[in-house]
Protein backbone atom coordinates (compact mmCIF):
# COMPACT_ATOMS: atom_id res chain seq x y z
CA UNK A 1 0.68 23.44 21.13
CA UNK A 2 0.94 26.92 19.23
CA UNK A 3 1.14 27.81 15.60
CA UNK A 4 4.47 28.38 15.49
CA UNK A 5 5.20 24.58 17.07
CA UNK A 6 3.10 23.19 13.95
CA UNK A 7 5.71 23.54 10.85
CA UNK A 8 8.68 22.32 12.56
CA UNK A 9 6.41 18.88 13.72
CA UNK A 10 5.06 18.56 10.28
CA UNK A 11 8.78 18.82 9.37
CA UNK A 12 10.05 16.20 12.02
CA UNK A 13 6.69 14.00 10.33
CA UNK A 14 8.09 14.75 6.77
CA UNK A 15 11.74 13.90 7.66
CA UNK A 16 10.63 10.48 9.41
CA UNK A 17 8.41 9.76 6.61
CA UNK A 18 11.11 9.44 3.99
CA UNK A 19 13.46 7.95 6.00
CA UNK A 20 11.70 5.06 6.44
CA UNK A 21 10.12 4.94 2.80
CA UNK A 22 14.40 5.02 1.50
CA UNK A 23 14.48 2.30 3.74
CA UNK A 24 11.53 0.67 2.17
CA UNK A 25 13.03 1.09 -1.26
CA UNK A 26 16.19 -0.58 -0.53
CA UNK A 27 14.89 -3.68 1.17
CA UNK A 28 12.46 -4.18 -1.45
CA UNK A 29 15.32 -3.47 -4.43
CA UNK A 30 18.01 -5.64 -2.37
CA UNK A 31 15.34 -8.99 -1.71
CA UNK A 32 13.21 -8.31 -4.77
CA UNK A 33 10.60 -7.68 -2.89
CA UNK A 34 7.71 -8.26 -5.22
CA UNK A 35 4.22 -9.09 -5.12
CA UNK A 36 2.92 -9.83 -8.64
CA UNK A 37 6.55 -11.45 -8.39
CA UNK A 38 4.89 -13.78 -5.71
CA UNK A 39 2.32 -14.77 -7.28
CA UNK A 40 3.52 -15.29 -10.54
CA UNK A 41 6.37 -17.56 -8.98
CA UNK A 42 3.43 -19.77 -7.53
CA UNK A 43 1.54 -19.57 -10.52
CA UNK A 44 4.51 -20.48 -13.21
CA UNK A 45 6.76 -22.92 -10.84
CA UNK A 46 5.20 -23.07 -7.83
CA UNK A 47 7.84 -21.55 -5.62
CA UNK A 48 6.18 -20.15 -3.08
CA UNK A 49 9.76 -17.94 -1.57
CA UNK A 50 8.60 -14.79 -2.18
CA UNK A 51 4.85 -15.18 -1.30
CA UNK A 52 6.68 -15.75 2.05
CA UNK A 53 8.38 -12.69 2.56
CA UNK A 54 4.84 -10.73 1.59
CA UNK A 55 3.29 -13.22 4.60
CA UNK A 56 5.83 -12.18 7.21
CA UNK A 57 5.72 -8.70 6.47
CA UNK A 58 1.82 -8.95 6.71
CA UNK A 59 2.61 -10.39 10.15
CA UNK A 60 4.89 -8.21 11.54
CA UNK A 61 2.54 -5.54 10.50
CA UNK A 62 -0.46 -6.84 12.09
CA UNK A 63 1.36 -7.92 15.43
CA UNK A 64 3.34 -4.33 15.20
CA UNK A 65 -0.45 -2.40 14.67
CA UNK A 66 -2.27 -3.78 16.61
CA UNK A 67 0.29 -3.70 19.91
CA UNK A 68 0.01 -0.33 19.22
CA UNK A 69 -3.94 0.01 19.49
CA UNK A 70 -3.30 -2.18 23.07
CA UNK A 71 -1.03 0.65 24.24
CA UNK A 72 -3.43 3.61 23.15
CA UNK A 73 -1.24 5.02 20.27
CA UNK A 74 -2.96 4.34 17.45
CA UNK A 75 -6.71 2.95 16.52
CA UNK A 76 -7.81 1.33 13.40
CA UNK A 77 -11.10 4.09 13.55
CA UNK A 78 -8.65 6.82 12.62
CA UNK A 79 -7.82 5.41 9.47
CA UNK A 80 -9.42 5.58 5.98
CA UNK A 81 -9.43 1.37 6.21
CA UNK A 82 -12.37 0.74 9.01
CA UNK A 83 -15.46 2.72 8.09
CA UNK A 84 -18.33 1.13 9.66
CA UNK A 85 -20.38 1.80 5.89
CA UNK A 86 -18.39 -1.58 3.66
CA UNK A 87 -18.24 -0.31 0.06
CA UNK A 88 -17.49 -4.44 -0.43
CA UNK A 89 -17.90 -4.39 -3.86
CA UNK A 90 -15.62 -1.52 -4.61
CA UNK A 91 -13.36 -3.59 -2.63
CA UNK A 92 -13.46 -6.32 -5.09
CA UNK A 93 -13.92 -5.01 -8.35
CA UNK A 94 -10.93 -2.60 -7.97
CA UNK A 95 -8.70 -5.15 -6.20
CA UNK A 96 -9.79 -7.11 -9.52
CA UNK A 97 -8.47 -4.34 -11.84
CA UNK A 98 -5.80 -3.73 -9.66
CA UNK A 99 -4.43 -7.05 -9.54
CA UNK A 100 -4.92 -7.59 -13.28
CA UNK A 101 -3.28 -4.15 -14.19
CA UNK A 102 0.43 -4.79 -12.07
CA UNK A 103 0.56 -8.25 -14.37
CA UNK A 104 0.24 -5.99 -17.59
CA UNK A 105 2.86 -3.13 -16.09
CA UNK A 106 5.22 -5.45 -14.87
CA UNK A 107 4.95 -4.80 -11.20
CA UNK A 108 2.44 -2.97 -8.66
CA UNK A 109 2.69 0.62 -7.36
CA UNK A 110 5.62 0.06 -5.08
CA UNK A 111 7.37 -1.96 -7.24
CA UNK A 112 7.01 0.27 -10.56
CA UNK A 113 8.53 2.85 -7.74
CA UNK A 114 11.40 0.38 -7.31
CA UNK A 115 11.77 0.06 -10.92
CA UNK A 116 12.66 3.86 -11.28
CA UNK A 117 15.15 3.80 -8.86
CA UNK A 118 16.68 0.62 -10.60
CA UNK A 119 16.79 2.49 -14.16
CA UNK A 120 13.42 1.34 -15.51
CA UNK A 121 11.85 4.06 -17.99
CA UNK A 122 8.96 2.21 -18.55
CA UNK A 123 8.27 2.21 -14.83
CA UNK A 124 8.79 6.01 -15.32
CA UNK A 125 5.63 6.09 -17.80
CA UNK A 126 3.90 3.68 -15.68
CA UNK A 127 4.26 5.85 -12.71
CA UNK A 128 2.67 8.48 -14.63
CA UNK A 129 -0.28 7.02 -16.03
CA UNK A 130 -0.97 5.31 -13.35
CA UNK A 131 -0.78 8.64 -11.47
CA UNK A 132 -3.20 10.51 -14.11
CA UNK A 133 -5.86 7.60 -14.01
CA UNK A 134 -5.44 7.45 -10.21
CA UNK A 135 -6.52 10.97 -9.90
CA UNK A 136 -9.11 10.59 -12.30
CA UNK A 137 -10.76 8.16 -10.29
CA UNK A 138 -10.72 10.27 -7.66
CA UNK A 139 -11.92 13.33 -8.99
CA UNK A 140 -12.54 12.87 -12.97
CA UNK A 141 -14.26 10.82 -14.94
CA UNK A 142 -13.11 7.46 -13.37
CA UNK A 143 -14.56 9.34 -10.18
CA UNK A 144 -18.00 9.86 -11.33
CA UNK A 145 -18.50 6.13 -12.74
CA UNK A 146 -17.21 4.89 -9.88
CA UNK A 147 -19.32 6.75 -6.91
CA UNK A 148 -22.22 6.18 -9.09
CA UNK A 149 -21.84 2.58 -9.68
CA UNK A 150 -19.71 -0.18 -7.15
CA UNK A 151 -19.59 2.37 -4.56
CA UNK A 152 -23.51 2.55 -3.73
CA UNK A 153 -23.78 -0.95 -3.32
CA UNK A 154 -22.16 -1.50 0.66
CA UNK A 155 -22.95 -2.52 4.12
CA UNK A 156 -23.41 -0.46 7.41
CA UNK A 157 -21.97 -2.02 10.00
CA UNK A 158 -22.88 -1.01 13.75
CA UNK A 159 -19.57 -0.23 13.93
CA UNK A 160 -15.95 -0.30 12.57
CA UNK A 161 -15.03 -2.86 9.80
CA UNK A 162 -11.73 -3.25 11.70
CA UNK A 163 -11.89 -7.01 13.30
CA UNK A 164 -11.20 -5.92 17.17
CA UNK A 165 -14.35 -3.29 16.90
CA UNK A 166 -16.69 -5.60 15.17
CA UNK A 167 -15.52 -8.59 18.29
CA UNK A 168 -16.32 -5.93 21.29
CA UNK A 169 -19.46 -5.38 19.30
CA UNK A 170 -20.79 -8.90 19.50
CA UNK A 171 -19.04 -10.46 22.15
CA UNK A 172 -18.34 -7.44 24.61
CA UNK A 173 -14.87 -7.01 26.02
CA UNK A 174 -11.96 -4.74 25.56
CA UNK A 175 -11.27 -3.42 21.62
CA UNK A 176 -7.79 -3.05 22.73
CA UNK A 177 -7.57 -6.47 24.50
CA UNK A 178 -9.29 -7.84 21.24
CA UNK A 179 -7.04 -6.15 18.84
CA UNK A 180 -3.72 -7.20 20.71
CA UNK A 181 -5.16 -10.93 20.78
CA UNK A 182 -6.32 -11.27 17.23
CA UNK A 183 -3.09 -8.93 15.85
CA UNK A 184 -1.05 -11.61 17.90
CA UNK A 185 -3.13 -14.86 16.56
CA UNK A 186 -3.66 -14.03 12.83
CA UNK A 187 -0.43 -11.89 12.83
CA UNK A 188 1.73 -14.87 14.97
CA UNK A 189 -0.07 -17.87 12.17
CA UNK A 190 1.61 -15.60 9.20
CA UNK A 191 4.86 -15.89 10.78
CA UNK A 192 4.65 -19.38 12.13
CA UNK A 193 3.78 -20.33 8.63
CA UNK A 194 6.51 -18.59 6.65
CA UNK A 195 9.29 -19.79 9.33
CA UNK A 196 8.01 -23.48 9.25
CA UNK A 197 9.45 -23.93 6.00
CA UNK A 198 13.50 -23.23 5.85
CA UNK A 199 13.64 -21.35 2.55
CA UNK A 200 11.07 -19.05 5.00
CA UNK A 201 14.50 -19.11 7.19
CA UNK A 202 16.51 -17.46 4.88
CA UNK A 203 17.98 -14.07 5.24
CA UNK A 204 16.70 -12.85 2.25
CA UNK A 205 12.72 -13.61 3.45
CA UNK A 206 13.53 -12.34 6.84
CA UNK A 207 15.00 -9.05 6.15
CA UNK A 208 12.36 -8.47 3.65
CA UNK A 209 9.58 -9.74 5.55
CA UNK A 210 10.75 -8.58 9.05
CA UNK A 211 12.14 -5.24 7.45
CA UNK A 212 9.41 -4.01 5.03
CA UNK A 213 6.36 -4.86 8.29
CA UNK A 214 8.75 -3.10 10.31
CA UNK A 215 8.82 0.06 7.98
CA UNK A 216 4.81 -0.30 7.98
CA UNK A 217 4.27 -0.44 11.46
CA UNK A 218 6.97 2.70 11.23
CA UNK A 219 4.99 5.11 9.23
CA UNK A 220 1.48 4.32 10.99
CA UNK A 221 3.44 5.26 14.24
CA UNK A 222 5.06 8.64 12.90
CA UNK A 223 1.66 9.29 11.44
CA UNK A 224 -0.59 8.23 14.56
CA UNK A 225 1.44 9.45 17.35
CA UNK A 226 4.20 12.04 16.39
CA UNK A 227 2.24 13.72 13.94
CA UNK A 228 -1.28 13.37 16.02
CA UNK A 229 -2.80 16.59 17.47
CA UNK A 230 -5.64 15.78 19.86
CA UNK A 231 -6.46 19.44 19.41
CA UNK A 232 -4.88 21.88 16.55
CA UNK A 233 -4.38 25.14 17.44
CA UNK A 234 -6.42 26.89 14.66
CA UNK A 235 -9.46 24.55 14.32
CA UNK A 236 -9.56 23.00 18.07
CA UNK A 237 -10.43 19.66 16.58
CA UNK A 238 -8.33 16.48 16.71
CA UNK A 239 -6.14 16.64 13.27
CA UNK A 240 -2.94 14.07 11.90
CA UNK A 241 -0.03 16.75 9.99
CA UNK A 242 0.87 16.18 6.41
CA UNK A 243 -1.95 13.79 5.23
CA UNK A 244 -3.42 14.17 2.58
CA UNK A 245 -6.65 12.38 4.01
CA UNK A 246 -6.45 14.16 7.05
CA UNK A 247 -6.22 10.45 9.22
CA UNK A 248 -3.88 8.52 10.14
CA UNK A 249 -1.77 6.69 7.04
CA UNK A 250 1.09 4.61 6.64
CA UNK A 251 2.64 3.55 2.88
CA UNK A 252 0.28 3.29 -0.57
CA UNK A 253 1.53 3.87 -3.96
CA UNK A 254 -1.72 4.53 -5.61
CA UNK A 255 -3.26 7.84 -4.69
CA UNK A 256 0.32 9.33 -3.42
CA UNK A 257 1.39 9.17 -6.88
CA UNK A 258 -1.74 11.47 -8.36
CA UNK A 259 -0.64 13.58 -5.06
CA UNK A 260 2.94 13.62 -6.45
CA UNK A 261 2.11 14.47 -9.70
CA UNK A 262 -0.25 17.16 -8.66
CA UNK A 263 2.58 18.50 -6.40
CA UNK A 264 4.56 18.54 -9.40
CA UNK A 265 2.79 20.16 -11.89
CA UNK A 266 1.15 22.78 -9.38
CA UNK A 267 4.85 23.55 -6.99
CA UNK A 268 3.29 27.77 -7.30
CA UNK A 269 0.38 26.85 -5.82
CA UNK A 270 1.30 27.33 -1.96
CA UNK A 271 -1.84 25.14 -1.16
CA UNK A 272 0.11 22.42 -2.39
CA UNK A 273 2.11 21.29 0.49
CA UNK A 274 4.02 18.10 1.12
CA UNK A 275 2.59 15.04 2.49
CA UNK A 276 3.73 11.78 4.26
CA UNK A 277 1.81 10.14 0.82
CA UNK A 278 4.33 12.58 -1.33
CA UNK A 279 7.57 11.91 0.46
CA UNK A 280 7.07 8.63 0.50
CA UNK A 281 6.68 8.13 -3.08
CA UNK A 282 9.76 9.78 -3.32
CA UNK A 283 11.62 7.86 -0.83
CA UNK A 284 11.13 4.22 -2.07
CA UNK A 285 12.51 5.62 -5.46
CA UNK A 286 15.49 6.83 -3.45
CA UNK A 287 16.55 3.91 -1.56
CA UNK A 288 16.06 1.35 -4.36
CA UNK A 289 18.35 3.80 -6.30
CA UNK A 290 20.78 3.76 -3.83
CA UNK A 291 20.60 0.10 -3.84
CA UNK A 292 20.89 -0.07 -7.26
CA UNK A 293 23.96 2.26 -7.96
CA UNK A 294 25.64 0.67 -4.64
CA UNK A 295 25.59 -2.55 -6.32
CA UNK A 296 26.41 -1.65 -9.47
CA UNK A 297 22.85 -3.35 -10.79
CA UNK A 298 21.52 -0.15 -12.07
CA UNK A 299 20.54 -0.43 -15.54
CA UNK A 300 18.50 1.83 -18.10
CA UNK A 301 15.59 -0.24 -19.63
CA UNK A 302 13.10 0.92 -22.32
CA UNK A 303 10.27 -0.64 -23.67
CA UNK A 304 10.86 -3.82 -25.96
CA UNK A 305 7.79 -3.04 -28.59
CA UNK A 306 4.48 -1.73 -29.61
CA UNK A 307 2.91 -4.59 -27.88
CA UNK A 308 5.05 -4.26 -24.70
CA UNK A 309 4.00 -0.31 -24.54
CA UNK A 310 0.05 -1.13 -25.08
CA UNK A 311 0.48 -3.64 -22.04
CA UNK A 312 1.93 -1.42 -19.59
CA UNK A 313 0.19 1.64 -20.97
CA UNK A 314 -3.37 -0.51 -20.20
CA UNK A 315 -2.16 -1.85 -17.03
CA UNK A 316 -1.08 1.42 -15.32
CA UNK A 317 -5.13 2.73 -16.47
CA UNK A 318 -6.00 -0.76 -14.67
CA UNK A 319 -4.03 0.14 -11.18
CA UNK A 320 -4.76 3.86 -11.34
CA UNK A 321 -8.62 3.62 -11.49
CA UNK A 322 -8.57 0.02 -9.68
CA UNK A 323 -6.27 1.19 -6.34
CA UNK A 324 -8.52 3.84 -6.30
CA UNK A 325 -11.81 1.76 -5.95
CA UNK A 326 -10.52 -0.67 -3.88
CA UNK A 327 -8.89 1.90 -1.64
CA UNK A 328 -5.32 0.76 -1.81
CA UNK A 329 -2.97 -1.24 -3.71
CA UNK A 330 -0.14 -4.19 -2.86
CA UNK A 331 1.04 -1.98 -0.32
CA UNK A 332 -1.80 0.36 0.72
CA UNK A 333 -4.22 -2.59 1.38
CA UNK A 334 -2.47 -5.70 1.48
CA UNK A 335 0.03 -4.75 4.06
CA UNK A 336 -0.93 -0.89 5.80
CA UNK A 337 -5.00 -2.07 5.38
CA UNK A 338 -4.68 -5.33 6.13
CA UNK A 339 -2.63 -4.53 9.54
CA UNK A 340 -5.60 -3.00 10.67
CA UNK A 341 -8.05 -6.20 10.07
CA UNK A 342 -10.41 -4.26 8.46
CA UNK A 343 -12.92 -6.65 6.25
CA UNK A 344 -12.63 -4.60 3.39
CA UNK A 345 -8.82 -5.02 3.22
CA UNK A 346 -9.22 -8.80 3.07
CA UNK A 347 -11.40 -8.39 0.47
CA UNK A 348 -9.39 -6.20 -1.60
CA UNK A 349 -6.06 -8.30 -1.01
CA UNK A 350 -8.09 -11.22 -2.20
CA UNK A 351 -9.57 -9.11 -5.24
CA UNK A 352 -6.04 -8.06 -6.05
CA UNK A 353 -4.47 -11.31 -5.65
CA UNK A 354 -7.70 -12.97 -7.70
CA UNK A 355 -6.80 -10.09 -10.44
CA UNK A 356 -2.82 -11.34 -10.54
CA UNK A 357 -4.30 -15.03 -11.61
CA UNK A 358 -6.10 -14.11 -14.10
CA UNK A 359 -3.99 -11.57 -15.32
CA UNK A 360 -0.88 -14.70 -15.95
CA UNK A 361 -3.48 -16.92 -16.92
CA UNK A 362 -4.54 -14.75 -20.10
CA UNK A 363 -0.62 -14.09 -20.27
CA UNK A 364 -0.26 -18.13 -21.07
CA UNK A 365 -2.93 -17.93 -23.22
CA UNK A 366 -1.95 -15.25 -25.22
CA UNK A 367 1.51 -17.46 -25.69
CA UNK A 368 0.12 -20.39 -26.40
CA UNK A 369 -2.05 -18.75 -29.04
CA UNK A 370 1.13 -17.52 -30.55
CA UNK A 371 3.10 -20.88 -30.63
């Protein structure tokens, strides 16, 4: 490929990008796609609908990825989920935050993004807190605590985290076989569970589920394949266009925010260039808009009071810094991560999800105290 080939690809990577995050957007905004939504609908009334839809989308994802490592077109390696050095407790402690942040803001990163789209100016502040304590747990303050605390304590592996790697490691055999078998048996469990039940039937929990996997498995293919150079032009060395980690990536909401924001605020600077992380941010508020004005469910919303600011003010801190540390969010680990079977996205979806409890527990409580 020449130089002059590379800006129209990153373009055709850009345009693909978006498209599927508007289509994100609007499935989530239509179905109510949600996942503090799922949990807190177990936790309050035990309905367990929408946890359903997360579940089928996890395994569509996982079947979807992982056929793809089978074929050669992507590997779980060439993402920022399966390290072989597991930073487990990072994993935890900022699922944790995470998890307990998105109760306090209403909704996780994908859904504040949802939120906007729908009219939400609260979601707008969320968005950019969260997006200022994201970056500062990248690069500021947050940053420095966190390198020099949770992230020293991890694991080497011999290998990749990623479940296929760490089989062909012990047991020998094909990491592509492996992948396809375990993508097909964890991924084909999700499903069997969701559509065992018949409100797992319904056409709202299959688009969503079927839909939103889809879109993941989507964006790691326009990332892994169309936008994959097994050798750039300028540096001869195997490069993915318009990341911002320079792997593979499909959707997150934490870290593309700060990206967004940064893109923002610094447009002059021509080393700030689009991303797949950037677009997307921007897509999912997009499609849910369109969603929103199409069906006339578009509404402005504000804050209700002091305490109502403090909460989502505190949570979006919580997300920012904790999606950082854990390496994803809702989205970024509990569906892209998670496709992968890397051990350190378990553990974050189960920090996260951990995080939601005891975020609606102390919610109860502080009622209760109140009554």
């Amino acid at each position: 490929m020449q130089d002059s080939d590379l800006p129209a690809l990153a373009a055709q990577v850009l345009w693909a990008a978006f498209a599927l995050a508007v289509v994100f957007g609007a499935i989530a905004q239509r179905t109510h796609f949600c996942t503090m939504g799922a949990v807190a609908d177990i936790v309050n009334m035990g309905d367990w609908t929408r946890m359903r839809m997360w579940a089928l989308a996890i395994g569509v994802a996982m079947i979807g990825f992982n056929a793809m490592v089978f074929l050669g077109w992507v590997e779980a390696g060439k993402t920022i989920y399966a390290p072989s050095r597991l930073v487990w407790l990072s994993y935890v402690i900022g699922g944790l935050l995470f998890g307990f942040g998105m109760v306090l803001a209403s909704g996780c990163g994908s859904k504040t993004l949802v939120r906007i789209g729908g009219g939400s100016l609260k979601a707008l502040v969320v968005f950019c807190v969260l997006g200022i304590s994201a970056y500062m747990a990248m690069r500021g303050l947050f940053g420095v605590w966190r390198v020099g605390t949770v992230d020293a304590v991890a694991l080497a592996l011999p290998v990749g985290q990623d479940l296929p790697s760490l089989a062909a490691h012990v047991f020998g055999g094909s990491r592509r076989t492996l992948a396809l078998a375990l993508g097909l048996v964890i991924g084909g469990a999700l499903v069997a569970w969701v559509l065992v039940k018949p409100e797992g039937r319904s056409a709202e929990v299959l688009v969503a589920g079927v839909g939103i996997g889809a879109v993941i498995v989507g964006v790691w293919w326009v990332s892994g394949r169309m936008g994959h150079l097994a050798e750039h032009p300028q540096t001869l060395e195997e490069a993915f266009l318009a990341t911002n980690s320079g792997r593979m990536e499909s959707l997150t909401f934490v870290a593309p925010m700060a990206y967004t924001l940064d893109w923002l605020m610094l447009f002059s600077d021509k080393s700030k260039v689009l991303t797949v992380a950037i677009v997307s941010t921007v897509g999912v508020v997009v499609g849910a808009a369109l969603v929103a004005l199409i069906t006339r469910s578009f509404r402005w919303e504000g804050f209700g009071g002091t305490e109502d600011t403090a909460n989502h003010l505190v949570g979006a801190v919580l997300m920012g810094a904790g999606g950082v540390t854990a390496m994803g969010c809702t989205v970024g680990q509990g569906l892209s991560g998670v496709s992968t079977l890397a051990l350190g996205s378990f553990l974050a979806l189960a920090g996260i999800i951990g995080g939601a409890v005891l975020g609606l527990r102390w919610q109860v409580w502080r009622l209760e105290r109140q009554i």
